[in-house]
Each structure stands twice: as C-alpha cells, then as structure tokens.
Protein backbone atom coordinates (compact mmCIF):
# COMPACT_ATOMS: atom_id res chain seq x y z
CA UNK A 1 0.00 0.00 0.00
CA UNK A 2 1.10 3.45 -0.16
CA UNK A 3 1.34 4.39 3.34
CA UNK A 4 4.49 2.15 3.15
CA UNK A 5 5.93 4.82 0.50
CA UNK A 6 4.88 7.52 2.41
CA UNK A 7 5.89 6.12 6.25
CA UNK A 8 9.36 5.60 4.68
CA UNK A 9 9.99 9.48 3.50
CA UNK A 10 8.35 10.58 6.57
CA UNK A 11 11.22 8.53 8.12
CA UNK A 12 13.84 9.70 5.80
CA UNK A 13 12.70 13.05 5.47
CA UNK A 14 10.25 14.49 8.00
CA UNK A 15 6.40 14.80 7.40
CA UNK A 16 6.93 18.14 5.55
CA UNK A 17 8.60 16.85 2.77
CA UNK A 18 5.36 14.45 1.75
CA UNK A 19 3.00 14.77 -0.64
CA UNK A 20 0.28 12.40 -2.32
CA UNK A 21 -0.06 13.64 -6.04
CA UNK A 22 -2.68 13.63 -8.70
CA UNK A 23 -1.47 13.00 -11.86
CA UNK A 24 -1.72 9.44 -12.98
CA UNK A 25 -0.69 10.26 -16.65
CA UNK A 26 1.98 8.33 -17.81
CA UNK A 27 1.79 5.01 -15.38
CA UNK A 28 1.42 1.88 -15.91
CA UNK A 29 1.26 0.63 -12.32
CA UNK A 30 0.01 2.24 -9.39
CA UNK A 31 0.90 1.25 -6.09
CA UNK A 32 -1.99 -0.94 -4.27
CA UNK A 33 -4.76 1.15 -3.10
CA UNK A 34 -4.12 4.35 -5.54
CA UNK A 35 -5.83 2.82 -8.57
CA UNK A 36 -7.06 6.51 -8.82
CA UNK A 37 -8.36 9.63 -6.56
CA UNK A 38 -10.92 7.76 -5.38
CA UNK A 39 -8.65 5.73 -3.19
CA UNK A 40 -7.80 8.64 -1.22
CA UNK A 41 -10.07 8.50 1.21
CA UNK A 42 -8.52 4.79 2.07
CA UNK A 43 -5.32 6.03 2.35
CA UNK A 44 -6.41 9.53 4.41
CA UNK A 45 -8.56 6.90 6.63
CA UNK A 46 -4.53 4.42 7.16
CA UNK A 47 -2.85 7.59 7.81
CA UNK A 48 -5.29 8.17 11.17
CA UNK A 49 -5.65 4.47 12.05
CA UNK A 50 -1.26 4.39 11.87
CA UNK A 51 -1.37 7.25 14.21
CA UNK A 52 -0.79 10.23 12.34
CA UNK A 53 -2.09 13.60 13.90
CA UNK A 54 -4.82 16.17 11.84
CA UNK A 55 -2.28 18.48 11.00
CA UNK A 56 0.25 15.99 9.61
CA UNK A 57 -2.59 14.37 7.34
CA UNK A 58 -3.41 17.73 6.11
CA UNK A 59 0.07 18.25 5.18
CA UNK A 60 0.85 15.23 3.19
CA UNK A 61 -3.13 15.60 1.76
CA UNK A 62 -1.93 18.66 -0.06
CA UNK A 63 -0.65 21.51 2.95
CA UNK A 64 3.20 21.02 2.20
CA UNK A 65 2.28 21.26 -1.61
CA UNK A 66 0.50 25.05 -0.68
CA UNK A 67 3.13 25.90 1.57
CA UNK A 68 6.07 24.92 -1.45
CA UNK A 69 4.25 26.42 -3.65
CA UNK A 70 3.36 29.92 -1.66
CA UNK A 71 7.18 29.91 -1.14
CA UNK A 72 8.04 29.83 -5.04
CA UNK A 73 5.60 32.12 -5.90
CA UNK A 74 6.67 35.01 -8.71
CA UNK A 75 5.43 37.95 -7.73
C-alpha cells in the first residue's frame, strides 16, 4: 500500500517533505490502493488508524504542496 511509500519518506525526510499527487498520466502501475483519486479516502482513513495527527494528514493531503508552492511564488 502506499502508506508504506509515504511512512518511509516521513522517516527519511520528516512529514513536511510528503505529498500524495494527482497525476496518474503516464503510469502503468500504481501502487496498491491508488488505482485513482478515489482511493484517497482509504489512504487519508490508514494515515489516522497508523497514528498520524490532523495536522500531519493535512500536510501530506496537499498543505506542504500550498506551503512549497506559496514559497516559489513570482510575484
């Protein structure tokens, strides 16, 4: 499953380097349990049954991809 991928950059990395994408152009295999969007309720539900707090889910859900993005904005 994905939470696998994601527990093991949260350990390499820290929880604000994680991010769950959109874009499924281009793949031939998803990982189990991200056949599409749809899944991501079933992943948002592992990330709260592993422990994970509100704020951390928001972040990997799509926070650190705001905050990134805010940061590298062109004005």
């Amino acid at each position: 499953m994905i939470i696998q991928y994601i527990e093991c950059v949260i350990n390499l990395a820290g929880v604000d380097y994680v991010g769950i994408g959109s874009d499924f152009d281009g793949i031939f295999l998803t990982p189990k349990q991200l056949d599409d969007v749809t899944d991501y309720p079933l992943n948002t539900k592992a990330l709260f049954d592993k422990g994970y707090s509100e704020k951390d889910v928001d972040k990997i859900l799509g926070g650190n991809l705001l905050r990134v993005s805010k940061a590298n904005e062109i004005n």
